[in-house]
C-alpha atoms as a PDB file:
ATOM      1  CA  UNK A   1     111.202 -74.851 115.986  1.00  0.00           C
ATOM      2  CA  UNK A   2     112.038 -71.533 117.778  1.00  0.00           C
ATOM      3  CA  UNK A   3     113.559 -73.227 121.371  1.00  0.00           C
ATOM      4  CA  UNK A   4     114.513 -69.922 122.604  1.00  0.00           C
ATOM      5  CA  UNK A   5     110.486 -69.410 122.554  1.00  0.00           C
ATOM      6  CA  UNK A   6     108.888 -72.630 123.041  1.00  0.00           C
ATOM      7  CA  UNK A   7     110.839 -74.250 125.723  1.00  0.00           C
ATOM      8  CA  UNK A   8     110.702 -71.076 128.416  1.00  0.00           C
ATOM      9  CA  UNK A   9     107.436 -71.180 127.085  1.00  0.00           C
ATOM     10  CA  UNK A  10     106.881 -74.887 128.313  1.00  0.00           C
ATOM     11  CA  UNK A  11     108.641 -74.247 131.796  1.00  0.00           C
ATOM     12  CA  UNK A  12     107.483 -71.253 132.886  1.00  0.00           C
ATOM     13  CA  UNK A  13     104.091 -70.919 131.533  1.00  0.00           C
ATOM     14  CA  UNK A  14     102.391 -73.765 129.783  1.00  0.00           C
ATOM     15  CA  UNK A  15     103.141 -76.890 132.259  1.00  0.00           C
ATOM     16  CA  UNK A  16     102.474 -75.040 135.454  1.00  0.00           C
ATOM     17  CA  UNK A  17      99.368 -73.933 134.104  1.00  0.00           C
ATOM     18  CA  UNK A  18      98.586 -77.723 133.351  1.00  0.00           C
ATOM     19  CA  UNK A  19      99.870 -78.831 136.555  1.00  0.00           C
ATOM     20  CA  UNK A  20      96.939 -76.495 138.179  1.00  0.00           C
ATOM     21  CA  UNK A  21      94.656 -78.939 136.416  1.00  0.00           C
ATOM     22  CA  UNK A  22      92.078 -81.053 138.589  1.00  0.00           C
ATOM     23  CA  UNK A  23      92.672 -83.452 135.846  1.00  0.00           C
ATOM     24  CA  UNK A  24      93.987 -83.505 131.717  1.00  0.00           C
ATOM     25  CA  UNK A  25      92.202 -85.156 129.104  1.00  0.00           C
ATOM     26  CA  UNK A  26      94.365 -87.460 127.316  1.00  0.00           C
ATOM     27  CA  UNK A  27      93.131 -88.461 122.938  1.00  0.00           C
ATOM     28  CA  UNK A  28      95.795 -91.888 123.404  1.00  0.00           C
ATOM     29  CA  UNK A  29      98.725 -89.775 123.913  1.00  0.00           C
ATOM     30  CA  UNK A  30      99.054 -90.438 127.722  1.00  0.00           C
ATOM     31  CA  UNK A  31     103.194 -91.346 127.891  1.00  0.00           C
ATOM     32  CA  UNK A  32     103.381 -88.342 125.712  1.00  0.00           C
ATOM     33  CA  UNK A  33     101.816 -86.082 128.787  1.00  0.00           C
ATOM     34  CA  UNK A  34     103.857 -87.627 131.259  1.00  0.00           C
ATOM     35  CA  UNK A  35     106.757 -87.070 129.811  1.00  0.00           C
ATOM     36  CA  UNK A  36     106.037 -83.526 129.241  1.00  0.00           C
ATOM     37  CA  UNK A  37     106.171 -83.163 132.991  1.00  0.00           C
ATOM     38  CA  UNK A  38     102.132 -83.115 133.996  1.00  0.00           C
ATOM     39  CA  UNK A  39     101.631 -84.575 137.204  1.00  0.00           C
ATOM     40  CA  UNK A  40      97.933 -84.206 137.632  1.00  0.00           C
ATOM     41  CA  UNK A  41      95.750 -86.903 136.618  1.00  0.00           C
ATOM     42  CA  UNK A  42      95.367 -88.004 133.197  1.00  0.00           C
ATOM     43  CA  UNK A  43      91.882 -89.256 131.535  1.00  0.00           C
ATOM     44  CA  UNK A  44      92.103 -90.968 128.481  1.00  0.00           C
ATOM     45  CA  UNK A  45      88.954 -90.309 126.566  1.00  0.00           C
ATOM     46  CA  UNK A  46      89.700 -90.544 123.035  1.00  0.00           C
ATOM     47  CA  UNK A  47      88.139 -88.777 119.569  1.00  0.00           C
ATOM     48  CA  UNK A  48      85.000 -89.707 118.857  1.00  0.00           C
ATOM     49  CA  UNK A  49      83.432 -90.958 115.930  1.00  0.00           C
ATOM     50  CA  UNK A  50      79.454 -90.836 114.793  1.00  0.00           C
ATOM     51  CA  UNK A  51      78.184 -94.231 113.371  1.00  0.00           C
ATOM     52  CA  UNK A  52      75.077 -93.318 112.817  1.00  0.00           C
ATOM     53  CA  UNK A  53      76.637 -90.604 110.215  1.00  0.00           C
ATOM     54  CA  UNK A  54      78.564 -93.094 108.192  1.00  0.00           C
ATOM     55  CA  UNK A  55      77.217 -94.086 104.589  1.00  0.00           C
ATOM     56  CA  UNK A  56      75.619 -96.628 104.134  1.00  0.00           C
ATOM     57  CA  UNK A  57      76.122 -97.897 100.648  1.00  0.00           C
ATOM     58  CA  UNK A  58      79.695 -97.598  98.948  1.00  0.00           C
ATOM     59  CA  UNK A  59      80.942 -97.432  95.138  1.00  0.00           C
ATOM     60  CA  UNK A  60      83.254-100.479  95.434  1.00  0.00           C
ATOM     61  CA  UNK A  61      84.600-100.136  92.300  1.00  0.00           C
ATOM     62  CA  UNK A  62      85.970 -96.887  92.596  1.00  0.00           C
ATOM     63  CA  UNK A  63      89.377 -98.206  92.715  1.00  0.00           C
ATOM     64  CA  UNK A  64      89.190-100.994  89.372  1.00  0.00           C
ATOM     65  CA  UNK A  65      87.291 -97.784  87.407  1.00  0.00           C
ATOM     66  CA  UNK A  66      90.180 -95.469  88.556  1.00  0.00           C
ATOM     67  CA  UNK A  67      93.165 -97.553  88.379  1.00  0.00           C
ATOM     68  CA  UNK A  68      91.972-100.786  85.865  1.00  0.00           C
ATOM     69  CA  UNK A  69      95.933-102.514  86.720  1.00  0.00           C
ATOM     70  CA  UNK A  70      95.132-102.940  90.403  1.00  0.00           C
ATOM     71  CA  UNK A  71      91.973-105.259  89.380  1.00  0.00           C
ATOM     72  CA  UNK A  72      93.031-108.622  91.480  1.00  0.00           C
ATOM     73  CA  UNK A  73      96.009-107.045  93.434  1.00  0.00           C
ATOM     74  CA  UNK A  74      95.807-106.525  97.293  1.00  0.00           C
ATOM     75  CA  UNK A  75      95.200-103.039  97.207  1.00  0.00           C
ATOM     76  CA  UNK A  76      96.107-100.837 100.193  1.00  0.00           C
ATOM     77  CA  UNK A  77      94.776 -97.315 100.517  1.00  0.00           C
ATOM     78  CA  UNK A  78      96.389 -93.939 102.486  1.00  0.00           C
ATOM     79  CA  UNK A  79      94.117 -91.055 103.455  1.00  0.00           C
ATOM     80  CA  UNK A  80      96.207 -87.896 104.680  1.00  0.00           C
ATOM     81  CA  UNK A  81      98.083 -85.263 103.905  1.00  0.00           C
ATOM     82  CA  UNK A  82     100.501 -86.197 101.459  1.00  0.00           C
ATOM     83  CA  UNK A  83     103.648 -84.985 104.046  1.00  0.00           C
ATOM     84  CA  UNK A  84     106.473 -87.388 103.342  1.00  0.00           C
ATOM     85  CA  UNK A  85     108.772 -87.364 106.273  1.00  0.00           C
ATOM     86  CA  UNK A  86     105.446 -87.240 108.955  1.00  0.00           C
ATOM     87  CA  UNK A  87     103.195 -89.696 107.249  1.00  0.00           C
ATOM     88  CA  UNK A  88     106.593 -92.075 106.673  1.00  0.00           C
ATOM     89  CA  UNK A  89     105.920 -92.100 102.756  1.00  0.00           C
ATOM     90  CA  UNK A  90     110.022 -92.030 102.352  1.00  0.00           C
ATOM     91  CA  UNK A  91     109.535 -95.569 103.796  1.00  0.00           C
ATOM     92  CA  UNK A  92     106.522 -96.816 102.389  1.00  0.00           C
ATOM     93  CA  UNK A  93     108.375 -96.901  98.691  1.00  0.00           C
ATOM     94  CA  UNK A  94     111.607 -98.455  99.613  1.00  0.00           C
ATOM     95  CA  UNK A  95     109.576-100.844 101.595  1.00  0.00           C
ATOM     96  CA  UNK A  96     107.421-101.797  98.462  1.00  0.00           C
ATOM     97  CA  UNK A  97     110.507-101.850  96.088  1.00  0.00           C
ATOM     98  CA  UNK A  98     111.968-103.712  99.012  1.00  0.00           C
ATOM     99  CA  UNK A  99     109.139-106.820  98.197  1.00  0.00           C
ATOM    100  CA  UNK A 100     110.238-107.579  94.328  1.00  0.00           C
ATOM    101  CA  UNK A 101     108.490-109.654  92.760  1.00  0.00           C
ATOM    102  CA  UNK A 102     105.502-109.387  95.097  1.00  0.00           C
ATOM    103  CA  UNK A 103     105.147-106.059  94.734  1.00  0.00           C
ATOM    104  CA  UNK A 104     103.349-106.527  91.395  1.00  0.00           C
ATOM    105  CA  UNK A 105     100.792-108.233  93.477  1.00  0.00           C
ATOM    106  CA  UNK A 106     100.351-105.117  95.430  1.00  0.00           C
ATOM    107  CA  UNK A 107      98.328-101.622  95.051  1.00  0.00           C
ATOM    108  CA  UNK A 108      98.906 -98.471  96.577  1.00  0.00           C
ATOM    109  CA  UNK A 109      96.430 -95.322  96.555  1.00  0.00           C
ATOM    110  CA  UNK A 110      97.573 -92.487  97.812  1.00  0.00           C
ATOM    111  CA  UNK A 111      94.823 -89.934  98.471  1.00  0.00           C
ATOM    112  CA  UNK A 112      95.313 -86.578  99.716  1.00  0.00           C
ATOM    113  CA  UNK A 113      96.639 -83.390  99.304  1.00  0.00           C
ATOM    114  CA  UNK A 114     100.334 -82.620  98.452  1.00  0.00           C
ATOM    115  CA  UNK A 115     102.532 -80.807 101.635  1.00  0.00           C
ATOM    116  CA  UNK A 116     104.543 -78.317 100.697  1.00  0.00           C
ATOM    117  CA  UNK A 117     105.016 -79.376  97.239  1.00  0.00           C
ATOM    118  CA  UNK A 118     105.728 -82.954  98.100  1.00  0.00           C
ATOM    119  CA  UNK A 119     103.816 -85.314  95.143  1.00  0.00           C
ATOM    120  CA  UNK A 120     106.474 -84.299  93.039  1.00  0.00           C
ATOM    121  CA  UNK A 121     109.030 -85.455  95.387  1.00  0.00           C
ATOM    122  CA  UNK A 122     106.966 -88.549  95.729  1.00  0.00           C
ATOM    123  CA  UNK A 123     106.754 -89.648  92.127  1.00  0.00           C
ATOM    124  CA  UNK A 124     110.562 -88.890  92.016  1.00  0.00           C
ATOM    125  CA  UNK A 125     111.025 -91.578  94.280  1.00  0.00           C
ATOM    126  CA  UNK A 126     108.552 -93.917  92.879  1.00  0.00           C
ATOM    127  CA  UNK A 127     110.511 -93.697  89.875  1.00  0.00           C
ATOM    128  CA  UNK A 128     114.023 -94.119  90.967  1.00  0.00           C
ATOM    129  CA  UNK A 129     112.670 -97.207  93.014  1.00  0.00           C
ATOM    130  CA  UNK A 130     111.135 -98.899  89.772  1.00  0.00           C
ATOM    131  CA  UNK A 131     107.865 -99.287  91.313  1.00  0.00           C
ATOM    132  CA  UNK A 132     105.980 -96.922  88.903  1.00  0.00           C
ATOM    133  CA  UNK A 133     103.546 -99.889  88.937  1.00  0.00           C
ATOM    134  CA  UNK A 134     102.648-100.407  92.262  1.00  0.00           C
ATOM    135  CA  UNK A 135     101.126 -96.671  93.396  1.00  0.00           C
ATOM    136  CA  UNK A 136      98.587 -94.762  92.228  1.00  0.00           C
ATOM    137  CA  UNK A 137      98.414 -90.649  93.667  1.00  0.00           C
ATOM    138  CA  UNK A 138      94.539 -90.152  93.122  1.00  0.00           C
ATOM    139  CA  UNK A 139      94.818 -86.691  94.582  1.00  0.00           C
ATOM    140  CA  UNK A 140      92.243 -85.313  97.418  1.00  0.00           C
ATOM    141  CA  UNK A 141      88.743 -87.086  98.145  1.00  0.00           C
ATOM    142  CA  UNK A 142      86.582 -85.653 100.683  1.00  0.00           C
ATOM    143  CA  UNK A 143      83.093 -87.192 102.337  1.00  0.00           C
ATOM    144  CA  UNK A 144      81.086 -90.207 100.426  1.00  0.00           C
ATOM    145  CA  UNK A 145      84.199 -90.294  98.020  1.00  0.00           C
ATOM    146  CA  UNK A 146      87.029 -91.012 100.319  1.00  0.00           C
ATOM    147  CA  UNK A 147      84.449 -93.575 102.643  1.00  0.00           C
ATOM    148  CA  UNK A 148      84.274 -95.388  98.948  1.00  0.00           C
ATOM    149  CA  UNK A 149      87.697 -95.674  98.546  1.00  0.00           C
ATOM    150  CA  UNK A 150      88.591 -96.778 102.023  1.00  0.00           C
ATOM    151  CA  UNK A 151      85.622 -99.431 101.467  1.00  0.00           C
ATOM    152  CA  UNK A 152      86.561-100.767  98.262  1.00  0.00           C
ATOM    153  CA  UNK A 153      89.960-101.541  99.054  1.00  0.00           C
ATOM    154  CA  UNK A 154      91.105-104.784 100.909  1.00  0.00           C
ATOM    155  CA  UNK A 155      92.994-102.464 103.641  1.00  0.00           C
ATOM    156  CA  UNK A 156      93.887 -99.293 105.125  1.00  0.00           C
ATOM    157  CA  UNK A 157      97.387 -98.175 105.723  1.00  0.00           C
ATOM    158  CA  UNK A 158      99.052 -95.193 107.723  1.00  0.00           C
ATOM    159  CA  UNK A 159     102.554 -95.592 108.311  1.00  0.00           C
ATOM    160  CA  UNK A 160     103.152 -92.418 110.237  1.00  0.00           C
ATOM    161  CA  UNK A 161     106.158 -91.313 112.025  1.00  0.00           C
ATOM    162  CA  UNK A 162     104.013 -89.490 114.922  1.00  0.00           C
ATOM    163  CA  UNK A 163     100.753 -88.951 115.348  1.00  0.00           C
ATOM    164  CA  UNK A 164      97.775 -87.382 117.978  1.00  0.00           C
ATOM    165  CA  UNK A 165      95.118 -89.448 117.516  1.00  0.00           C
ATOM    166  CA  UNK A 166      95.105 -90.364 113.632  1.00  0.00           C
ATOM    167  CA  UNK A 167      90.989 -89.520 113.214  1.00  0.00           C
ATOM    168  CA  UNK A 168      91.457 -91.237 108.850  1.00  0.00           C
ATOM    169  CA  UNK A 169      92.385 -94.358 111.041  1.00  0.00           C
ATOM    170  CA  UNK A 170      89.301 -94.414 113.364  1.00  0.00           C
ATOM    171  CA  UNK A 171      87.346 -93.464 109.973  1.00  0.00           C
ATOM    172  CA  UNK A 172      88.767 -96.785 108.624  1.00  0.00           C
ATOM    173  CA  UNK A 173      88.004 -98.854 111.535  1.00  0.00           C
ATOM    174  CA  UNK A 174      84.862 -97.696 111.757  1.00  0.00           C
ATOM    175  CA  UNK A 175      83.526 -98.764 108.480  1.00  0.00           C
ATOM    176  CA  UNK A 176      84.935-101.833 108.800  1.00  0.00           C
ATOM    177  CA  UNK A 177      88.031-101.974 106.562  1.00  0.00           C
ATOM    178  CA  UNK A 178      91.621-103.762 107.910  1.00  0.00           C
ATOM    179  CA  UNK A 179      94.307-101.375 108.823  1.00  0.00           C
ATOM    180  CA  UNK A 180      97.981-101.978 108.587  1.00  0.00           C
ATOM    181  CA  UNK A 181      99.425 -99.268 110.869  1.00  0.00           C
ATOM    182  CA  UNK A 182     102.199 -98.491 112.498  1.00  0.00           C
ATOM    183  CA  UNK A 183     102.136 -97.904 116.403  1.00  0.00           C
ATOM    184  CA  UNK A 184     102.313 -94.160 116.016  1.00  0.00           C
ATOM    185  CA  UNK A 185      98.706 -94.499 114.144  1.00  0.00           C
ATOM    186  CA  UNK A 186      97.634 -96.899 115.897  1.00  0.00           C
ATOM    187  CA  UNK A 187      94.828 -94.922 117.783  1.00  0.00           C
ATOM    188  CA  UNK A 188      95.766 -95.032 121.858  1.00  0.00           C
ATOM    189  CA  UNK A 189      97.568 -98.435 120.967  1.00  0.00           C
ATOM    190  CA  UNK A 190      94.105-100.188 121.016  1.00  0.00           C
ATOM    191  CA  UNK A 191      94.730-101.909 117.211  1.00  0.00           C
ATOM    192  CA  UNK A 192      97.965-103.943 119.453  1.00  0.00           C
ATOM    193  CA  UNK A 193      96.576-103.955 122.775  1.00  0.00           C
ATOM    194  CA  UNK A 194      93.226-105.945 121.796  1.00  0.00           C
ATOM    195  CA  UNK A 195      94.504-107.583 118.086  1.00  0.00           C
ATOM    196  CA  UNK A 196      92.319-105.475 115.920  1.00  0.00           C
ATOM    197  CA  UNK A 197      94.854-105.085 113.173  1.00  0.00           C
ATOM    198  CA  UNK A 198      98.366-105.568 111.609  1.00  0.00           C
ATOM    199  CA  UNK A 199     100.902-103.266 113.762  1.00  0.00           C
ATOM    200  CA  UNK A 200     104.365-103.011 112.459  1.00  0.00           C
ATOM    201  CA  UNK A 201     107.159-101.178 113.043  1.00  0.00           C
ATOM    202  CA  UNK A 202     107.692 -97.253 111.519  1.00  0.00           C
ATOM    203  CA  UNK A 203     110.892 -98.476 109.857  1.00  0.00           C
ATOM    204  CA  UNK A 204     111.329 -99.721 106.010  1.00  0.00           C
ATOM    205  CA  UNK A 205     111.742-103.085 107.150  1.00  0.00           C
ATOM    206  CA  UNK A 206     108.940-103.187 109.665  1.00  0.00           C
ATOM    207  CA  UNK A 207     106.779-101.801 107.099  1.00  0.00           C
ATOM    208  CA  UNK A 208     107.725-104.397 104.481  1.00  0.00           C
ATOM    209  CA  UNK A 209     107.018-107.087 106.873  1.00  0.00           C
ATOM    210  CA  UNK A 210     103.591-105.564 107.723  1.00  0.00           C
ATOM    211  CA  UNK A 211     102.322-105.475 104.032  1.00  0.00           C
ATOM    212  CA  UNK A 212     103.456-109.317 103.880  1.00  0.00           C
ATOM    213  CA  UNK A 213     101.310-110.021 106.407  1.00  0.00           C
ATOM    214  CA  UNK A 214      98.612-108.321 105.454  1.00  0.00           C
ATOM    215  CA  UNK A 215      98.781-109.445 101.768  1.00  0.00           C
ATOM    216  CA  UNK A 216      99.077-112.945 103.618  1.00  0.00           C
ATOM    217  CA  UNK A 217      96.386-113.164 106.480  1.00  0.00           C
ATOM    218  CA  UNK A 218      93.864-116.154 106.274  1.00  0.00           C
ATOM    219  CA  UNK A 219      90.013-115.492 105.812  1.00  0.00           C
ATOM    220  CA  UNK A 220      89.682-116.683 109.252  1.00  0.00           C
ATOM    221  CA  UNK A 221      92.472-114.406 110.914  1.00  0.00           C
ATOM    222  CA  UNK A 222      90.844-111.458 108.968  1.00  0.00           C
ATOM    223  CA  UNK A 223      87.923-111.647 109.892  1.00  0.00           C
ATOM    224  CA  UNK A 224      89.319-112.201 113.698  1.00  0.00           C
ATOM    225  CA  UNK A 225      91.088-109.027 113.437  1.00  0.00           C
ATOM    226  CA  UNK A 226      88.132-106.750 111.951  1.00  0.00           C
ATOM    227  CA  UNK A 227      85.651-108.375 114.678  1.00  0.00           C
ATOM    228  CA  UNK A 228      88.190-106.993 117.407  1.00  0.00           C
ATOM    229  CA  UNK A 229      88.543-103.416 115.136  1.00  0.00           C
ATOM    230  CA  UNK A 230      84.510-103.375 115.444  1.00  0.00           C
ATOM    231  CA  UNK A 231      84.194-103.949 119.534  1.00  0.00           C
ATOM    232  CA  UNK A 232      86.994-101.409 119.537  1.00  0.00           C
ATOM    233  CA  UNK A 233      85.334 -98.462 117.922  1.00  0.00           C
ATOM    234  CA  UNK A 234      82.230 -99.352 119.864  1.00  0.00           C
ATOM    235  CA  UNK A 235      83.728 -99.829 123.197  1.00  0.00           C
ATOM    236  CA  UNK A 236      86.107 -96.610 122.933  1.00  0.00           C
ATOM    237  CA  UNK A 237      85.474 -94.203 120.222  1.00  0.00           C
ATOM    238  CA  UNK A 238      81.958 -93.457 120.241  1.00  0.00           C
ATOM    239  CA  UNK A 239      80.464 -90.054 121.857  1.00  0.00           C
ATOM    240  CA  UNK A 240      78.254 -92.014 124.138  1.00  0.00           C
ATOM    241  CA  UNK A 241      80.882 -93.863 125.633  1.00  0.00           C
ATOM    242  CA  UNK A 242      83.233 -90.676 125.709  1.00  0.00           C
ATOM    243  CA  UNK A 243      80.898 -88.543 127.318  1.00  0.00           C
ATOM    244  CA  UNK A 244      80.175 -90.755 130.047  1.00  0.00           C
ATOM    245  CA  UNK A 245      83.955 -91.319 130.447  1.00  0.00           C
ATOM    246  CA  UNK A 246      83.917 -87.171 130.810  1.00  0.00           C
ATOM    247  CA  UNK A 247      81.335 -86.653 133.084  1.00  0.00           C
ATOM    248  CA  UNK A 248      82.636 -89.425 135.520  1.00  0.00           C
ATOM    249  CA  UNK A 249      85.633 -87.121 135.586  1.00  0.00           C
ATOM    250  CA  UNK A 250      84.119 -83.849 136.174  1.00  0.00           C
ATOM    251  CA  UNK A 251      81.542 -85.618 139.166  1.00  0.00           C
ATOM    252  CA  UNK A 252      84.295 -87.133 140.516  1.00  0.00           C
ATOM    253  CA  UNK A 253      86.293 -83.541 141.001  1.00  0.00           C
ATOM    254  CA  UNK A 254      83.257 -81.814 141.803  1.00  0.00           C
ATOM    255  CA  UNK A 255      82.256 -84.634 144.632  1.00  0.00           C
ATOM    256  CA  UNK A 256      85.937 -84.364 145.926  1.00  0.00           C
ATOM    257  CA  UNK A 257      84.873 -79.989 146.245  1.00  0.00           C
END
């Protein structure tokens, strides 16, 4: 925000320094490091996730109890920060209003905190779209709550701008839910890569189109998609894996000593 700062910053002091690196760990954000000018080599060993610390048991009804209207709807739920422009929420409703008449066949839970004063912003638009009906803002949920949530509805969306490595994502993936993301939060680009979940673009179109297919997919294709989701938290994301991704790394610079 301050160039006069940050980019003599980036020139003189921080990418040299990288550059010095026998190597740079990359959380799915390798094109990112490239372009920033890093020329050393670049691991990608991504955020990690615990299974074994995941609940067990979930309140599935959290979401009919909380919001009785959605009962029977495809209901879609966001975990974040409630920032509009970052999280792409300014597209998300247009894209909803965008559905008509299917929209009533739709859910949205919005759970998080507000950013800088943004739910009021949020329910403006909401309002002006005429979609009053199709989101609920259930405010923050934290631990066992939010896990409930993200189980008991039929997917999990993140329609983000940019991201690092979107960790509510993983979180979703990893107990098993569908997520409808766009490619910014789609962790290391693993959900299009491998076909582990509905990736559209981070435009109000794309994201219109990427709620009709989710509201749309077959039994069959859905449970194709969260088998692939599964193998892809196991294979990538877990701290066994990501340590021994590491410590290849570090024996192979220490070998090359």
């Amino acid at each position: 925000r301050r160039p006069w700062i940050s980019l003599p910053y980036k020139y003189f002091l921080e990418r040299p320094y990288m550059n010095r690196a026998a190597f740079v760990q990359s959380v799915g954000d390798q094109a990112e490091i490239e372009h920033y000018g890093i020329k050393v080599p670049i691991v990608e060993a991504l955020n990690g996730i615990d299974l074994e610390t995941l609940p067990g048991k979930a309140d599935l009804e959290v979401i009919e109890r909380t919001v009785p209207r959605f009962q029977g709807r495809f209901v879609c739920v966001f975990v974040g920060r409630l920032d509009i422009e970052q999280k792409g929420l300014d597209m998300l409703i247009p894209a909803v209003a965008g559905l008509g008449s299917d929209a009533k066949n739709l859910g949205i839970v919005l759970v998080g905190p507000e950013w800088k004063g943004s739910e009021s912003r949020i329910r403006e638009m909401i309002r002006e779209n005429k979609i009053e009906d199709s989101f609920h803002l259930y405010g923050s949920a934290y631990g066992d709550e939010k896990f409930d949530l993200m189980k008991a509805s039929d997917a999990f969306l993140y329609p983000s701008r940019w991201e690092g490595l979107p960790f509510a994502v993983v979180e979703a993936m990893a107990v098993g839910q569908l997520c409808l993301v766009t490619p910014a939060s789609d962790p290391a680009g693993l959900l299009a890569k491998e076909g582990g979940g509905v990736v559209f673009p981070s435009t109000v179109e794309g994201i219109r189109e990427g709620l009709k297919e989710g509201m749309n997919l077959s039994a069959e294709k859905r449970t194709a998609l969260l088998g692939t989701s599964a193998d892809i938290v196991r294979d990538h994301m877990t701290w066994n894996v990501i340590g021994r991704i590491i410590e290849k790394s570090y024996r192979k610079v220490l070998e090359a000593d």
